[in-house]
N, C-alpha and C. Protein backbone atom coordinates (compact mmCIF):
# COMPACT_ATOMS: atom_id res chain seq x y z
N UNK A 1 -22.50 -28.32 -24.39
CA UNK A 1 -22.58 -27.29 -23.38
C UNK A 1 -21.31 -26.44 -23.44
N UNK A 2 -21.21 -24.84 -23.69
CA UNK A 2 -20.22 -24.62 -23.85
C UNK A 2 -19.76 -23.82 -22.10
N UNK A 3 -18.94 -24.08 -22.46
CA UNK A 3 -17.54 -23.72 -21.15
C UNK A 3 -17.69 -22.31 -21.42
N UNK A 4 -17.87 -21.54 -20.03
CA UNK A 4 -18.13 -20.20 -19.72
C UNK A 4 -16.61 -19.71 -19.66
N UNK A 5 -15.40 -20.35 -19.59
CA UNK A 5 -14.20 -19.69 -19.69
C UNK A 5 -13.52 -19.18 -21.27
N UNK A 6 -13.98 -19.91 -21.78
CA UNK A 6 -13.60 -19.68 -23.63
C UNK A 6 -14.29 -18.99 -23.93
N UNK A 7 -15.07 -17.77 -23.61
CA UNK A 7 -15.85 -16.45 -24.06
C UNK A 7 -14.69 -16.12 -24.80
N UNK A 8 -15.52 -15.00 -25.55
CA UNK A 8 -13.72 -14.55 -26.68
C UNK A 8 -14.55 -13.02 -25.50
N UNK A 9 -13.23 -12.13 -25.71
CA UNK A 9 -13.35 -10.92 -25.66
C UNK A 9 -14.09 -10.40 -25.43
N UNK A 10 -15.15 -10.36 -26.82
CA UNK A 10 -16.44 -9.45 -26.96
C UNK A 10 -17.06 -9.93 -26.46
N UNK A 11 -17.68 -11.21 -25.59
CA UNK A 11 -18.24 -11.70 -24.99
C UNK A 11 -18.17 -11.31 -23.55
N UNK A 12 -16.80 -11.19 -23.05
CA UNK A 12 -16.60 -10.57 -21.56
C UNK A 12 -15.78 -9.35 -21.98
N UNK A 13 -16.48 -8.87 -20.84
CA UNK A 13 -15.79 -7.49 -20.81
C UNK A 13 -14.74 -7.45 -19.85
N UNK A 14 -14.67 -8.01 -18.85
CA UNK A 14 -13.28 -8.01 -18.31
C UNK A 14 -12.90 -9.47 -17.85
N UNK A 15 -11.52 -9.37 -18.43
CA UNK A 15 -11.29 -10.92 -18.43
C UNK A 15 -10.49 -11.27 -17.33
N UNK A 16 -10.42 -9.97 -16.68
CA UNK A 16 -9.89 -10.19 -15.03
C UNK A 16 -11.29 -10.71 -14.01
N UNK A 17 -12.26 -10.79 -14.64
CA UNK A 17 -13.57 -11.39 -13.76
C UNK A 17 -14.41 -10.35 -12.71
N UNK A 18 -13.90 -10.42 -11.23
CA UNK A 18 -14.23 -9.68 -10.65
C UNK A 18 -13.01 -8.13 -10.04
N UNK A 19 -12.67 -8.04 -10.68
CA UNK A 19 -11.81 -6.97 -10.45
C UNK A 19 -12.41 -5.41 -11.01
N UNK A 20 -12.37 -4.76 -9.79
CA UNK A 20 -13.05 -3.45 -10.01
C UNK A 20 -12.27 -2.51 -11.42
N UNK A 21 -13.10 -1.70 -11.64
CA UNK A 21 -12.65 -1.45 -13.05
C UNK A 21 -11.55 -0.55 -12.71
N UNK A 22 -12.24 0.71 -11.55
CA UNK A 22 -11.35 1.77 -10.83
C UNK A 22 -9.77 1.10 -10.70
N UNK A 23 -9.30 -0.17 -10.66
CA UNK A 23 -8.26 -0.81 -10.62
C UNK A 23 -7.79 -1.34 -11.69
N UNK A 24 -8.51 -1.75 -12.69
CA UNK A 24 -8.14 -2.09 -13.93
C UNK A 24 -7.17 -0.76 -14.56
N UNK A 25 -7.58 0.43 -14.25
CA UNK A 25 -7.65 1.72 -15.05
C UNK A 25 -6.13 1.84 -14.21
N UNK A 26 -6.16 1.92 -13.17
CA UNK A 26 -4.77 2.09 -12.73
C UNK A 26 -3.38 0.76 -13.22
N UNK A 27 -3.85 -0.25 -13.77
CA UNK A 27 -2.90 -1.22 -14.30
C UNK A 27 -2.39 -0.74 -15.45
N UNK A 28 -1.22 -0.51 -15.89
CA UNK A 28 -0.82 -0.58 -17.51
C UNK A 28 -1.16 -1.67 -18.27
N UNK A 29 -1.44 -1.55 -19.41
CA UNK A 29 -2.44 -2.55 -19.98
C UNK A 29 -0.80 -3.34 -20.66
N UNK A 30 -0.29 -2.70 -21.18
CA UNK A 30 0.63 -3.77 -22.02
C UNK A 30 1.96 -3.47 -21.09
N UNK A 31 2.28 -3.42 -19.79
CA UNK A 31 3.32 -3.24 -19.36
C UNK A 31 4.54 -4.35 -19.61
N UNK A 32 5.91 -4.03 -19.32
CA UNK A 32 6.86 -5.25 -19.62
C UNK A 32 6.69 -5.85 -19.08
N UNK A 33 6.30 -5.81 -17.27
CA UNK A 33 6.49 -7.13 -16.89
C UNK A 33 5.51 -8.13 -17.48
N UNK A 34 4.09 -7.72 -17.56
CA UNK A 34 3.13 -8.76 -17.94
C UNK A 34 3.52 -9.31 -19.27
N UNK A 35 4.23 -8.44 -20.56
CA UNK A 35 4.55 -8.63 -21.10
C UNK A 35 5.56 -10.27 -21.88
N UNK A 36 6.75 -9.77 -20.55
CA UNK A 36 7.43 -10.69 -20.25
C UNK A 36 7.12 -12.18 -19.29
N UNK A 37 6.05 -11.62 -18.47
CA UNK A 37 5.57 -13.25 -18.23
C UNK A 37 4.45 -13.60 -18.79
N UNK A 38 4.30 -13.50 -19.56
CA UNK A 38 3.26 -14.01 -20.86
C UNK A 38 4.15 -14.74 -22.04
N UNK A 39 4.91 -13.90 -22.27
CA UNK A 39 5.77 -15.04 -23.40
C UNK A 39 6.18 -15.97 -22.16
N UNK A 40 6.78 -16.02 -21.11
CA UNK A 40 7.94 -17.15 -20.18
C UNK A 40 6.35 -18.51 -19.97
N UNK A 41 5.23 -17.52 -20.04
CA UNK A 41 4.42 -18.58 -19.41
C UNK A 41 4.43 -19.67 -20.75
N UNK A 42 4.15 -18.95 -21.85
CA UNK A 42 3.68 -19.25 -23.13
C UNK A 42 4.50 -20.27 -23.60
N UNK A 43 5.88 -20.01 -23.10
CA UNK A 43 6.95 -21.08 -23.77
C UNK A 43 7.45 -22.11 -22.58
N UNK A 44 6.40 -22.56 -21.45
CA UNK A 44 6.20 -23.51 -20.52
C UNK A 44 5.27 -24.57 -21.41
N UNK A 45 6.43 -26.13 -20.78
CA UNK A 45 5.73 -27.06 -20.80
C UNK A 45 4.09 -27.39 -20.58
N UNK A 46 3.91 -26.75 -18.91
CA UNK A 46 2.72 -26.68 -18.32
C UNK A 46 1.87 -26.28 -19.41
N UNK A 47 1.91 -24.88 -19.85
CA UNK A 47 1.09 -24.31 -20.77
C UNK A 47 1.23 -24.91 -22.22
N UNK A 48 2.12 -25.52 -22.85
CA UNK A 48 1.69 -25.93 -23.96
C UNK A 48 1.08 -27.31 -23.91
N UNK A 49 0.95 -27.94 -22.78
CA UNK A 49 0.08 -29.44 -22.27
C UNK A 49 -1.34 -28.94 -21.97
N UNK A 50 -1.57 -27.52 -21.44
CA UNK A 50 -3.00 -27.37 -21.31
C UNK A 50 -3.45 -26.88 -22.49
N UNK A 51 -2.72 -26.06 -23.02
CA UNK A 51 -3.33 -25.52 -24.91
C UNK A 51 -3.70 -26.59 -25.35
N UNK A 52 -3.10 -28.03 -25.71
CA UNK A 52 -3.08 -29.14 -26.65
C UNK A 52 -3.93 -29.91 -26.01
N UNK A 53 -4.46 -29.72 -24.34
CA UNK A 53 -5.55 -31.09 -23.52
C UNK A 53 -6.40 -30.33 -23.92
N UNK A 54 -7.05 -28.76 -24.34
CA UNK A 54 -8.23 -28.32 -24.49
C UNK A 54 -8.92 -27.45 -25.80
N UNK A 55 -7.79 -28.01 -26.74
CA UNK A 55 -8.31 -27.15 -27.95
C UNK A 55 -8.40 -28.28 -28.92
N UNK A 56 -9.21 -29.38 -28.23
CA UNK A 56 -9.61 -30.33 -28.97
C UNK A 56 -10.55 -29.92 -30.13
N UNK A 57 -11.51 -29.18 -29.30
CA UNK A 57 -12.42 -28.35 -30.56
C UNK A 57 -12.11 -27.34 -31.26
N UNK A 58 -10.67 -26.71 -31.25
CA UNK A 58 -10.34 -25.57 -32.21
C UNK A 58 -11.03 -24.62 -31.19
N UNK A 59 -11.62 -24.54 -29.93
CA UNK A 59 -12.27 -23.30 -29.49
C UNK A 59 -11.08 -22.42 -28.74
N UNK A 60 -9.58 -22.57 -28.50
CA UNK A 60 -8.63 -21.65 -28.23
C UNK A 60 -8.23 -20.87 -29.64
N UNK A 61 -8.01 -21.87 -30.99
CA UNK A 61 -7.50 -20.91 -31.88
C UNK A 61 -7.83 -19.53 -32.00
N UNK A 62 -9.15 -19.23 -31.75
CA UNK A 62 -9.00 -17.59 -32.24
C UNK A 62 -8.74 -16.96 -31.11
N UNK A 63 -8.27 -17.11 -29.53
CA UNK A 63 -8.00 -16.54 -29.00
C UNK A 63 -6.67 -15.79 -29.05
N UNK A 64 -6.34 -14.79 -28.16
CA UNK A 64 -5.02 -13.97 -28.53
C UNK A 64 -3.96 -14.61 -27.42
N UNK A 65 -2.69 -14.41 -27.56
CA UNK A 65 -2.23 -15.14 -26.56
C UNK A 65 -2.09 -14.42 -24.62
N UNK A 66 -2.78 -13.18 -25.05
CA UNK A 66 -3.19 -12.25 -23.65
C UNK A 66 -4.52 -13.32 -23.23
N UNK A 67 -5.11 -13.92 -23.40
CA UNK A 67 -6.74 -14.29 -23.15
C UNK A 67 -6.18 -15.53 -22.76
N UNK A 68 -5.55 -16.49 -23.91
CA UNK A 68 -5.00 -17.89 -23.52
C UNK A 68 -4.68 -17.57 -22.13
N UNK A 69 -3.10 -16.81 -22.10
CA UNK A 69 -2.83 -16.85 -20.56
C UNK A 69 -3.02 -17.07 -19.53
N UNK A 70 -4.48 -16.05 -19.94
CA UNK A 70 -5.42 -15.31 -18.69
C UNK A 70 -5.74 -16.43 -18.40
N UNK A 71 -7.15 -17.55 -19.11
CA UNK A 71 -7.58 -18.37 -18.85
C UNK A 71 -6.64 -19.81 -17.84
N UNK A 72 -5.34 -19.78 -18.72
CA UNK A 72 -4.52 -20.87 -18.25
C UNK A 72 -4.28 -20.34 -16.34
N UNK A 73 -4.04 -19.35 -16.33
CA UNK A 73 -3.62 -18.82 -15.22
C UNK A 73 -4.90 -18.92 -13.98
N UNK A 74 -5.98 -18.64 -14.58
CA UNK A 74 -7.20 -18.89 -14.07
C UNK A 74 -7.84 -20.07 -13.50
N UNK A 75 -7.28 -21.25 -14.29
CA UNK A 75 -7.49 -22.68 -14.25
C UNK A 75 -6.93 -23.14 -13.47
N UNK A 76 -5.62 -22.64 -13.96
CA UNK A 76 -4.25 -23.25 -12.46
C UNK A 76 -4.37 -22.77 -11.14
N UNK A 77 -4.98 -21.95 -11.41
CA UNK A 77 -4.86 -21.18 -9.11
C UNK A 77 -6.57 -21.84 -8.99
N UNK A 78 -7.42 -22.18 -9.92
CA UNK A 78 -8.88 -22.54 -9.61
C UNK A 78 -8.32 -24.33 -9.28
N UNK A 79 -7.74 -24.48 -9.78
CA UNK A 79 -7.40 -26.15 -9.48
C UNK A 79 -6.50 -26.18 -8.31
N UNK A 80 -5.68 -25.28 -8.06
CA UNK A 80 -4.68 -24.91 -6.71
C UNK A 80 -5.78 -25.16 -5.60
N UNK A 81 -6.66 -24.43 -5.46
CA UNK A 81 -7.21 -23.75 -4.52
C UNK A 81 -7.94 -25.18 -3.83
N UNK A 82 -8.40 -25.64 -4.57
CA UNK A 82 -9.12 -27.59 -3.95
C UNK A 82 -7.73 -28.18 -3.21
């Protein structure tokens, strides 16, 4: 059964989920800050323990490390929230 969060890209069109697009359009897509907390996230313990608990099947490798993020970031406030 595959996991609806490991869509690649072309599969979802916005990998912010429900976020209106009219708002997407106003975000800078590659700005520094996101920039910069994307590598700080990337080179966290946290995040290299969830890369290595879920790419048992090789299904993160072809992701980019903008998508990894996303997902990791997604997981953590979805597991927060219980």
């Amino acid at each position: 059964m595959a996991n609806p969060q490991f869509r690649s890209s072309s599969e979802n069109a916005s990998p912010l989920g429900d976020v209106p697009q009219e708002l997407l359009g106003q975000l800078p897509v590659d700005s520094e800050i996101w920039h910069n907390l994307k590598r700080a996230i990337a080179a966290s313990s946290g995040f290299e323990r969830w890369q290595l608990e879920r790419d048992t099947d090789g299904r993160l490798s072809g992701l980019n490390l903008d998508n990894l993020v996303r997902y990791y970031l997604r997981e953590t406030l979805e597991t927060l929230a219980y």
